[in-house]
N, C-alpha and C. Protein backbone atom coordinates (compact mmCIF):
# COMPACT_ATOMS: atom_id res chain seq x y z
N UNK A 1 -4.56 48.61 0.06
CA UNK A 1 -5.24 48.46 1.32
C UNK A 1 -4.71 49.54 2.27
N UNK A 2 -5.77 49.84 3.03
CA UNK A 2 -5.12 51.43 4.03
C UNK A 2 -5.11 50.72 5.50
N UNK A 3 -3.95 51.29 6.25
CA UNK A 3 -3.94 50.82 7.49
C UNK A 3 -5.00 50.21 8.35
N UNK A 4 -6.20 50.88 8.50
CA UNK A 4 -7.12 50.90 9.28
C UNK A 4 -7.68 49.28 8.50
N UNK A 5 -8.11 48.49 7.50
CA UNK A 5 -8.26 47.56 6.86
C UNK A 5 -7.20 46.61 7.50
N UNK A 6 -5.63 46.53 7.30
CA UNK A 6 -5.04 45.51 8.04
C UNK A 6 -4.62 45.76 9.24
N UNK A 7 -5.32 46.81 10.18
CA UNK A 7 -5.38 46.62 11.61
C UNK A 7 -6.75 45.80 12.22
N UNK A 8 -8.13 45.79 11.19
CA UNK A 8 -8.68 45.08 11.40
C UNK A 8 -8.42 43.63 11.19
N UNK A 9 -8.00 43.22 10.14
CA UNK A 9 -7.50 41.91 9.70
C UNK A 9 -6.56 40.94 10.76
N UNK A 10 -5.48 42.02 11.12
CA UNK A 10 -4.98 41.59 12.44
C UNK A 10 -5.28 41.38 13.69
N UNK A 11 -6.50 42.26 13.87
CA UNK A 11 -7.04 42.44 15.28
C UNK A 11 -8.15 40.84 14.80
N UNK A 12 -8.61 40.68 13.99
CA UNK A 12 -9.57 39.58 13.50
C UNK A 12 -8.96 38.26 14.21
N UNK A 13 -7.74 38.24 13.39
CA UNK A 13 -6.60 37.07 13.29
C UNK A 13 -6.25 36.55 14.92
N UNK A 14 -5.85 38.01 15.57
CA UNK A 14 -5.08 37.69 16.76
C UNK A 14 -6.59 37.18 17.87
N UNK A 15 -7.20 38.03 17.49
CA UNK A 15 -8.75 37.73 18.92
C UNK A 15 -9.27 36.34 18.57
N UNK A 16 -9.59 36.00 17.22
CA UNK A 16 -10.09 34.24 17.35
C UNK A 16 -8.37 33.07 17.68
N UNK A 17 -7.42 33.79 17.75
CA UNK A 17 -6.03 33.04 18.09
C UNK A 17 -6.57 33.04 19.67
N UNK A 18 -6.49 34.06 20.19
CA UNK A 18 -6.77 34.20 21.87
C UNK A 18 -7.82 33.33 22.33
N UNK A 19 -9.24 33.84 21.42
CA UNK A 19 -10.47 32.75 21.72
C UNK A 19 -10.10 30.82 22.25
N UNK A 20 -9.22 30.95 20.93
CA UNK A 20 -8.70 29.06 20.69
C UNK A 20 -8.23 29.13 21.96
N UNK A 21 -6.67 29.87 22.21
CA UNK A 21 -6.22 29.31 23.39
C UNK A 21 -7.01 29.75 24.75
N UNK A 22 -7.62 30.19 24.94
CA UNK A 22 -8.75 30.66 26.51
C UNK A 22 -9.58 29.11 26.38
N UNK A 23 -10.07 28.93 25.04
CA UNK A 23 -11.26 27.85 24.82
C UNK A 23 -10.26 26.63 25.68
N UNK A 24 -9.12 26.33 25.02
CA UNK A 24 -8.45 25.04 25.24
C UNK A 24 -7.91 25.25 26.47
N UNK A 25 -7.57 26.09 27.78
CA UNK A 25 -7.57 26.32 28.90
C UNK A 25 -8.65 25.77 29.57
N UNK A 26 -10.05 26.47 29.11
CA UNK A 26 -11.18 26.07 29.88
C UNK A 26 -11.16 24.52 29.75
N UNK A 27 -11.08 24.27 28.34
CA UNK A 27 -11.21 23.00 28.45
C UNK A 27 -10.71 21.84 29.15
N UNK A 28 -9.42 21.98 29.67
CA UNK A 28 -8.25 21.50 29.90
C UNK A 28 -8.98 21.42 31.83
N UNK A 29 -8.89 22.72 32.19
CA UNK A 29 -9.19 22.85 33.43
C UNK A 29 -11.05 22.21 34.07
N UNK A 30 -11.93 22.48 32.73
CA UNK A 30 -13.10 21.38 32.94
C UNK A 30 -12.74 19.83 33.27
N UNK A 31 -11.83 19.82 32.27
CA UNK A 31 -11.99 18.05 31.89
C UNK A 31 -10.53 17.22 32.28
N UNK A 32 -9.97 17.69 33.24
CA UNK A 32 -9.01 17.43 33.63
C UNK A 32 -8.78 15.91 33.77
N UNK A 33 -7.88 15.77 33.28
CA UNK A 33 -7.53 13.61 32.56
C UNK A 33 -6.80 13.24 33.65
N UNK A 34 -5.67 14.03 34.25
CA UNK A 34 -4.69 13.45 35.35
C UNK A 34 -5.17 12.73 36.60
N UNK A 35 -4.98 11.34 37.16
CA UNK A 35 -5.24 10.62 38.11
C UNK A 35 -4.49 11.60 39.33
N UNK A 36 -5.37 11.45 40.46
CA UNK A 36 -5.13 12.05 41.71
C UNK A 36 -4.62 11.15 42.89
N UNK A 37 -3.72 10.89 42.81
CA UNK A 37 -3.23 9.38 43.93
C UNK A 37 -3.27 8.53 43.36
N UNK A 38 -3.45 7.58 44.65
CA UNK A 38 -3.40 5.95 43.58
C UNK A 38 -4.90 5.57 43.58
N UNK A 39 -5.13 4.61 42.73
CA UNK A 39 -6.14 4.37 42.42
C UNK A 39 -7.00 3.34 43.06
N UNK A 40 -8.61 3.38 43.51
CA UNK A 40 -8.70 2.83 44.07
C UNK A 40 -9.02 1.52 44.68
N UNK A 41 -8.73 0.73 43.21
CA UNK A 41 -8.85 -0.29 43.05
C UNK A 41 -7.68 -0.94 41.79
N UNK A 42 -7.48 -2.10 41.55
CA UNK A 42 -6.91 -2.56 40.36
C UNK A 42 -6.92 -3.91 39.76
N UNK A 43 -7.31 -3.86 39.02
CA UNK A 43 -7.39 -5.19 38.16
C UNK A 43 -6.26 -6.42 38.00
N UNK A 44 -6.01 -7.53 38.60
CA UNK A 44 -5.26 -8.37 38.81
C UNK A 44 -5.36 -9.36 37.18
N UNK A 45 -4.51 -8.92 36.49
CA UNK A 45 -4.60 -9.84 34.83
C UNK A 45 -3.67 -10.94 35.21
N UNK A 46 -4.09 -12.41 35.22
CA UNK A 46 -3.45 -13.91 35.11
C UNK A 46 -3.59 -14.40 33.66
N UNK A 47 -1.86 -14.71 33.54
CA UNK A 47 -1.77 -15.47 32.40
C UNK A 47 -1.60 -15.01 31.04
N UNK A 48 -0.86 -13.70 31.19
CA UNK A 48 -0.48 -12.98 29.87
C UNK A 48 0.01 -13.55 28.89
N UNK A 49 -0.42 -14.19 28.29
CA UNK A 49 0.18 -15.03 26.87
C UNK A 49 0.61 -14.41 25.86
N UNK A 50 1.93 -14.53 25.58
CA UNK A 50 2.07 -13.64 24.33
C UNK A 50 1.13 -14.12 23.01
N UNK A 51 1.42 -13.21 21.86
CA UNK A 51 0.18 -13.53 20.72
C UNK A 51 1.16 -14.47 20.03
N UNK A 52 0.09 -15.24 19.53
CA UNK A 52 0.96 -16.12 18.54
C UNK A 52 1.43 -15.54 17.23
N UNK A 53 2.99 -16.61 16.91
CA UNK A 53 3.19 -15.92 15.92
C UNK A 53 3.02 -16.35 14.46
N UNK A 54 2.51 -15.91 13.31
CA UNK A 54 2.23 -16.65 12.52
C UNK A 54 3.09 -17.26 11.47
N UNK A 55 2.31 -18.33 11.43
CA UNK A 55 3.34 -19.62 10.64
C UNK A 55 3.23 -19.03 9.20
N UNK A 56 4.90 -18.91 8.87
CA UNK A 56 4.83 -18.52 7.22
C UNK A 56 5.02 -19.63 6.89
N UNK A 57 3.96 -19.15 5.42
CA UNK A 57 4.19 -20.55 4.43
C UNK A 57 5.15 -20.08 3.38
N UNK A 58 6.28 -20.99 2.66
CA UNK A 58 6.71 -20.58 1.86
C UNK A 58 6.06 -20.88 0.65
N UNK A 59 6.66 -19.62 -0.15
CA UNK A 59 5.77 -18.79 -0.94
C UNK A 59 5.74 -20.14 -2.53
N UNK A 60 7.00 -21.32 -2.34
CA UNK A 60 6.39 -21.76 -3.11
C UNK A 60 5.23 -22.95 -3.19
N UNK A 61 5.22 -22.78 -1.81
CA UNK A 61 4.02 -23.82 -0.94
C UNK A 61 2.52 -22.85 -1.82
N UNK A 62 2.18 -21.83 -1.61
CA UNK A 62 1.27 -20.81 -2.14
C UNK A 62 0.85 -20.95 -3.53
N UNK A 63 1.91 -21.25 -4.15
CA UNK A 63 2.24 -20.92 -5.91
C UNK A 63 1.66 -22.15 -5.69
N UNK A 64 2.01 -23.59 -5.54
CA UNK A 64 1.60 -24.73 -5.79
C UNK A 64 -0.14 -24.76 -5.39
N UNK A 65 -0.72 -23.95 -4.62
CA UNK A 65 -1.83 -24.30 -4.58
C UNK A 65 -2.93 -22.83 -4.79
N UNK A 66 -2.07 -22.35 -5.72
CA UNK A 66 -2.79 -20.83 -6.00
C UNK A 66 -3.87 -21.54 -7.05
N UNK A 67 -5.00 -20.69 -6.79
CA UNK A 67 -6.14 -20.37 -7.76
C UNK A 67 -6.50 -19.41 -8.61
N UNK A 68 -6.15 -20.28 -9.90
CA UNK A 68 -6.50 -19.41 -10.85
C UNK A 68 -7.88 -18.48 -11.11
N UNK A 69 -8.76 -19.04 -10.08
CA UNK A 69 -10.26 -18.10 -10.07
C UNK A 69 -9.80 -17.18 -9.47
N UNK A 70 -9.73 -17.22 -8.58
CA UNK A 70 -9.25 -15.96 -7.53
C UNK A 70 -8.15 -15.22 -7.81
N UNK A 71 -7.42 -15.54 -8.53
CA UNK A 71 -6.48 -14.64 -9.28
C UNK A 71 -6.91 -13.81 -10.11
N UNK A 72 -8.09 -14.43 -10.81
CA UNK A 72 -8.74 -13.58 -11.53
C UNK A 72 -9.56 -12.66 -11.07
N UNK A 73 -9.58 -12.61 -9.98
CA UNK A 73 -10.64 -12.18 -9.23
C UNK A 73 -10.02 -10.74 -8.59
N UNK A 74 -8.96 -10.94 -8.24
CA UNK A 74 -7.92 -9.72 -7.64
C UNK A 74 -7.40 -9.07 -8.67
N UNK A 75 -7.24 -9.75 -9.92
CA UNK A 75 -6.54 -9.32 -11.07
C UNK A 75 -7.40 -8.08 -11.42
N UNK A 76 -8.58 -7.88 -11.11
CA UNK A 76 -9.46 -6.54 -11.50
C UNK A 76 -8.81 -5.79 -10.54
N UNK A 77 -8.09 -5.46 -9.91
CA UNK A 77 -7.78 -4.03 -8.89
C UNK A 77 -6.50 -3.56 -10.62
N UNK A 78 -6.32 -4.66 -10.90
CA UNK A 78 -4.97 -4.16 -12.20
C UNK A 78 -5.16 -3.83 -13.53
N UNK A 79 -6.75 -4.20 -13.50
CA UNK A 79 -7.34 -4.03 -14.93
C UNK A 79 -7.35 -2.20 -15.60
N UNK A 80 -7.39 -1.32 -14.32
CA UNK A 80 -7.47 -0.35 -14.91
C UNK A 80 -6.48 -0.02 -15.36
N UNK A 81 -5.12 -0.34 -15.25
CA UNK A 81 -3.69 0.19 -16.06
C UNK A 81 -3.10 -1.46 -17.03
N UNK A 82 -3.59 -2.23 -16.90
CA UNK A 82 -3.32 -3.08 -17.90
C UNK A 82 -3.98 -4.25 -17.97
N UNK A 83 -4.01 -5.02 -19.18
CA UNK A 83 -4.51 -5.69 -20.67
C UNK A 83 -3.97 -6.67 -20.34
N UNK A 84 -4.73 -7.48 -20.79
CA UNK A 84 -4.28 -9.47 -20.48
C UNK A 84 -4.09 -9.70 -22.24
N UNK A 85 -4.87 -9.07 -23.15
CA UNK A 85 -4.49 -9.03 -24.58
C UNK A 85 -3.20 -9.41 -24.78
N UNK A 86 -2.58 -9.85 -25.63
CA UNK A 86 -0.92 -10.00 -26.29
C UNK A 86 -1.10 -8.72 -27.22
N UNK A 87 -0.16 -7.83 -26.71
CA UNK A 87 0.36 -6.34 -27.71
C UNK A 87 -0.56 -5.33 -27.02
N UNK A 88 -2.00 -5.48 -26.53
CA UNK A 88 -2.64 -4.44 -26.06
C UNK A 88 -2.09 -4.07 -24.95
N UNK A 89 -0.91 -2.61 -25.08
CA UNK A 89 -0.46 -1.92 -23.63
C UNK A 89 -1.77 -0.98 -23.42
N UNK A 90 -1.62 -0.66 -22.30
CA UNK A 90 -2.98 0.82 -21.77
C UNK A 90 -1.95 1.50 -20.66
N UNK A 91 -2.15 2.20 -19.74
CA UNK A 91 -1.52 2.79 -18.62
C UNK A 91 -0.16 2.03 -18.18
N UNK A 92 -0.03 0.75 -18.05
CA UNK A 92 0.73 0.02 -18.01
C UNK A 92 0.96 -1.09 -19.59
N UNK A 93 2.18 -1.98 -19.13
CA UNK A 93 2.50 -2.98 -20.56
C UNK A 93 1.00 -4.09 -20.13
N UNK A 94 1.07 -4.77 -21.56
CA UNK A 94 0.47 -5.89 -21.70
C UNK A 94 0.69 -6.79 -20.25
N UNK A 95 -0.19 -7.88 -20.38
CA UNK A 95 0.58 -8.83 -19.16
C UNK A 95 -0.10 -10.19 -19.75
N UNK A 96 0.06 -10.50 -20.90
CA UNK A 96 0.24 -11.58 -21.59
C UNK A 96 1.19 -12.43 -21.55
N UNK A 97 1.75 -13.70 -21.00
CA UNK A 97 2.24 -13.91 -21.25
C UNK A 97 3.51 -13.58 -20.46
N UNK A 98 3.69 -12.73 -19.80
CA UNK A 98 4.65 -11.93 -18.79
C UNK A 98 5.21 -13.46 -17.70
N UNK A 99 4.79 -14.21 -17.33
CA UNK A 99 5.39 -15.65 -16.32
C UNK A 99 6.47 -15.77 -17.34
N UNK A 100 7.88 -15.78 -17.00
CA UNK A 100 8.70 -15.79 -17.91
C UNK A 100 8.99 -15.05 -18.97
N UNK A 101 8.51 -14.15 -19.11
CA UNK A 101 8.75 -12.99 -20.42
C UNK A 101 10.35 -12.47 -19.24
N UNK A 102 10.92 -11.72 -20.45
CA UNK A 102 12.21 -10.77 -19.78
C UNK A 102 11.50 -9.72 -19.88
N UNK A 103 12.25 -9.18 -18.36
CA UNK A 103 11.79 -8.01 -17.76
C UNK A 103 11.82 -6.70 -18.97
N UNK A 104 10.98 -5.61 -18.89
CA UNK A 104 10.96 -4.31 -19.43
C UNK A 104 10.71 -5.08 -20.78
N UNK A 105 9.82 -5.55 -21.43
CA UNK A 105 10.17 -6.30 -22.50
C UNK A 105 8.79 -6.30 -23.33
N UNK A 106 8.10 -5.48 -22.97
CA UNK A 106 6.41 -5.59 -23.70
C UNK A 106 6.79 -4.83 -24.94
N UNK A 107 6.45 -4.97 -26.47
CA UNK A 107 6.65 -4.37 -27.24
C UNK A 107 5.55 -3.24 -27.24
N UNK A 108 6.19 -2.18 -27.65
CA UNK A 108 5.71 -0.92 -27.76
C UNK A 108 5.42 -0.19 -26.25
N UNK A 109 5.76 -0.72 -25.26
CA UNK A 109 5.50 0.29 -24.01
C UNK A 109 7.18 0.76 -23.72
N UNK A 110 6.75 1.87 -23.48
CA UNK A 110 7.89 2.94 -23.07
C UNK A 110 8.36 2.74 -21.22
N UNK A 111 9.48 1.55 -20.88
CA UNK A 111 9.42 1.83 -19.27
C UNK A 111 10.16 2.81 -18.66
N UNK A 112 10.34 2.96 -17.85
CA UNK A 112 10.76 4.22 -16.92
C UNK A 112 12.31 3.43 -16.41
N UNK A 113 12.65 2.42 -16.92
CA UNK A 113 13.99 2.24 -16.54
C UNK A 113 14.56 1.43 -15.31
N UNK A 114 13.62 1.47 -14.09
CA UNK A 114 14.03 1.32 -12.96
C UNK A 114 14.28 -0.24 -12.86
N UNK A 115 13.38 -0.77 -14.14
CA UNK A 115 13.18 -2.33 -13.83
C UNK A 115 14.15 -3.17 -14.50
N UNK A 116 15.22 -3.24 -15.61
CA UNK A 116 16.08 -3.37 -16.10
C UNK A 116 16.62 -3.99 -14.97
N UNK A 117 17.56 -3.34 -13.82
CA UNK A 117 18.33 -4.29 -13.17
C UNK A 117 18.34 -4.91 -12.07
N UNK A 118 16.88 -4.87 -11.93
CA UNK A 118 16.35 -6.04 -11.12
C UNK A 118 16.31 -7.53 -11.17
N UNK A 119 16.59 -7.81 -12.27
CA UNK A 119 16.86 -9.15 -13.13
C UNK A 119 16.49 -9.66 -14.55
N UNK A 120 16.41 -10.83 -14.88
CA UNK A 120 16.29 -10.83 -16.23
C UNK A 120 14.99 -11.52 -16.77
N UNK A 121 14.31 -11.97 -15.83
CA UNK A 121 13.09 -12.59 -16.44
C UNK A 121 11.88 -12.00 -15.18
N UNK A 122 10.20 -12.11 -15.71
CA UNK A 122 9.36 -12.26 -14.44
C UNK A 122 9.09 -13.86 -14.33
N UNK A 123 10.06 -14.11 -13.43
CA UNK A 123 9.99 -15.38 -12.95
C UNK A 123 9.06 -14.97 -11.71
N UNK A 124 8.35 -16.51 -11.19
CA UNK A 124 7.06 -16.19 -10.28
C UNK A 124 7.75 -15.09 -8.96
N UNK A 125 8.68 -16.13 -8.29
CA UNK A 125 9.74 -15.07 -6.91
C UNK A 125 10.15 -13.58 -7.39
N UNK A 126 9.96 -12.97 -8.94
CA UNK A 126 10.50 -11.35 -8.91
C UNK A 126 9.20 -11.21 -9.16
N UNK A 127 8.16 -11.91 -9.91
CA UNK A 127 6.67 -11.35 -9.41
C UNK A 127 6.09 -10.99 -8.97
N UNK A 128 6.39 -11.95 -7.38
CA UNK A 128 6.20 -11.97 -6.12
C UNK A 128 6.28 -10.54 -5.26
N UNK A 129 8.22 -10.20 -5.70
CA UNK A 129 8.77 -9.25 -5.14
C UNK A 129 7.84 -8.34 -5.59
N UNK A 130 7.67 -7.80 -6.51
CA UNK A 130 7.11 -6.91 -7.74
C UNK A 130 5.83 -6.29 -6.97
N UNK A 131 5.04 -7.85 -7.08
CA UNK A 131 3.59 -7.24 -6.67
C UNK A 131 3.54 -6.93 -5.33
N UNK A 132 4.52 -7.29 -4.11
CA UNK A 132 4.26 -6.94 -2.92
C UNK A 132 4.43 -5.60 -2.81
N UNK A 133 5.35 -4.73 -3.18
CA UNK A 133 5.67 -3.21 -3.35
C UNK A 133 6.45 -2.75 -4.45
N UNK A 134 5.84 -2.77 -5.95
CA UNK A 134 6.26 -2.28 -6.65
C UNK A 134 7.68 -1.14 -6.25
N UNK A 135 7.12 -0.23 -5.68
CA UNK A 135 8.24 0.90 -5.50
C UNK A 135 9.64 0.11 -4.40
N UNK A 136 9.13 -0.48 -3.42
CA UNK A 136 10.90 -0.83 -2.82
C UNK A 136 11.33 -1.82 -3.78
N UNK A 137 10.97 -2.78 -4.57
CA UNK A 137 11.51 -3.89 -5.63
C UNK A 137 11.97 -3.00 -6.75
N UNK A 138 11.61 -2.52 -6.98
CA UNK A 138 12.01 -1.45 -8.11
C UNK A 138 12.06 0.07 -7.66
N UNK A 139 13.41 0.53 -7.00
CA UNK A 139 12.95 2.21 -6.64
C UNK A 139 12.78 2.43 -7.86
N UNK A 140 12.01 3.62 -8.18
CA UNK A 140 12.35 4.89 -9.57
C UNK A 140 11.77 4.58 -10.58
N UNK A 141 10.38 3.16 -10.14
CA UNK A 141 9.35 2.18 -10.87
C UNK A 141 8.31 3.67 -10.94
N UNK A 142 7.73 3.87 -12.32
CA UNK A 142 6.53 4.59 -12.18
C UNK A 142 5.18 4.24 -12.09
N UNK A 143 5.22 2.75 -11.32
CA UNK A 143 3.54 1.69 -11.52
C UNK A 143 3.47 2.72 -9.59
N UNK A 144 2.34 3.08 -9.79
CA UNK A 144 1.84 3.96 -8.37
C UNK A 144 0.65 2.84 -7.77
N UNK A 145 1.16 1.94 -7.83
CA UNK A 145 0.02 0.75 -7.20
C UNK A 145 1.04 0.22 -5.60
N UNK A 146 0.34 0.44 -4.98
CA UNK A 146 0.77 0.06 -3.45
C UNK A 146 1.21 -1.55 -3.50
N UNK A 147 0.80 -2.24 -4.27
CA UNK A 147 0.78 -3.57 -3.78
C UNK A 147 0.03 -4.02 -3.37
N UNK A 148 0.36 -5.22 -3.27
CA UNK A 148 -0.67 -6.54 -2.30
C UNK A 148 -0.73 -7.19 -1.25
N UNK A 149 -0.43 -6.91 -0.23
CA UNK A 149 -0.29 -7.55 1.22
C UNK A 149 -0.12 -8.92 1.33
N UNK A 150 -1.66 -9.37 0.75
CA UNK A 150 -1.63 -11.07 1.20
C UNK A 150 -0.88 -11.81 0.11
N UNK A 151 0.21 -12.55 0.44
CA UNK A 151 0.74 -13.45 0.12
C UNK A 151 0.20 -14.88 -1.16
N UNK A 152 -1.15 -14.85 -0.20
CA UNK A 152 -2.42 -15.73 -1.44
C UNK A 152 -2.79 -15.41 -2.29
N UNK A 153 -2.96 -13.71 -2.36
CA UNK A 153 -3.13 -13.02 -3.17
C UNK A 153 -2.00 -12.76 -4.82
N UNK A 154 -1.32 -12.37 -4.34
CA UNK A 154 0.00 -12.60 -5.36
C UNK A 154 0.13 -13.98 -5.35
N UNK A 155 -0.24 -14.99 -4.94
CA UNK A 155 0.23 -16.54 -5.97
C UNK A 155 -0.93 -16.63 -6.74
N UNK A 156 -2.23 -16.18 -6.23
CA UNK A 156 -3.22 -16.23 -7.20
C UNK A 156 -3.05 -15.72 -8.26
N UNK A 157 -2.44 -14.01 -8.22
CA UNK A 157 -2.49 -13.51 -9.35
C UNK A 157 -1.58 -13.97 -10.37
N UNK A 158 -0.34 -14.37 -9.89
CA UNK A 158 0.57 -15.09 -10.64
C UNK A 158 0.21 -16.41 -11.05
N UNK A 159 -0.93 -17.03 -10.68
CA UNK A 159 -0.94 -18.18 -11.48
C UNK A 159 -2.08 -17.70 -12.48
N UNK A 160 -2.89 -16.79 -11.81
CA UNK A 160 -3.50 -16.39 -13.22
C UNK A 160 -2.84 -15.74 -14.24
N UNK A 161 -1.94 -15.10 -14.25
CA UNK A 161 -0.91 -14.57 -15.20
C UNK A 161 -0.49 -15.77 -16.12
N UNK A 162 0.00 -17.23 -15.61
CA UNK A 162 0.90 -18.08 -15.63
C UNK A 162 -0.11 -18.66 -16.89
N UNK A 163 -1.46 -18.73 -16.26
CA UNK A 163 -2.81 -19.63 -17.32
C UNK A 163 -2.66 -18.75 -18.70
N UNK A 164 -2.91 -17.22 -18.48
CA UNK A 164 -2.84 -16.35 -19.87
C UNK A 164 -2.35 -17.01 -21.08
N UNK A 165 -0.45 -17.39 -21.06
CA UNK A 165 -0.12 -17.73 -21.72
C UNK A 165 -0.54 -18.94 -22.62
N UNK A 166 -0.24 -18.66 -23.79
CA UNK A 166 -0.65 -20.36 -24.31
C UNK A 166 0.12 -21.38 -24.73
């Protein structure tokens, strides 16, 4: 490239840089946001209530009245990395049978390690943990699934897990 080529390139670069900031001046000085004195009126708010706060249920209050439909029902966001089959792994292990299986323990899936010393069984409460954020329950977990927020949600899915078995 010969001078005259990246003196244009630069002159290109720097004049739409100038344009932006002149544009966002004008703009600034059109549409000016800052209040000028006080204002000339104001709204008198009675009775600021704080928000309520919500009543947790414990989680084995949930489990006791989870639905196995609706477990099944959420259980499709998991279907694309794993198999309710016994032995069929895919992206993830099987999940046959897993309510009480020991952890890292699906035959023939290869885990990434992280889950080993988290404990020794998927009992429903490391389930729980599990499905709310895979990655803080297990750092160094390679399942890239965010989790599940609602609380109803994971007892559902865990009791549909729980039915699998036979």
């Amino acid at each position: 490239m010969d001078t005259m080529t990246l003196t244009k390139i630069a002159a290109g670069l720097l004049g739409a840089w100038l344009v932006l900031l002149l544009g966002k001046w004008a703009g600034e000085e059109l549409y000016h946001a800052g209040l000028h004195g006080e204002p000339s009126y104001s709204i008198a708010v009675e009775g600021d209530a704080p928000a309520e706060e919500e009543v947790q249920v414990p989680f084995e209050e949930l489990l006791a009245s989870a639905s196995v439909d609706d477990g099944a029902k959420v259980f499709r966001k998991c279907t694309a990395c794993h198999k309710v089959e016994p032995g069929a792994n895919a992206t993830g292990p099987y999940l046959h049978g897993v309510v009480g299986r020991q952890i890292a323990s699906a035959e023939g899936f290869e885990y990434s390690g992280s889950l080993a010393p988290q404990g020794d069984a998927w009992s429903p409460e490391n389930l729980n943990g599990f499905l709310e954020s895979p990655g803080d329950w297990a750092p160094g977990t390679t399942m890239g699934f965010a989790g599940l927020n609602k609380a109803q949600d994971r007892a559902d899915v865990i009791a549909y897990l729980d039915s699998l078995d036979d």
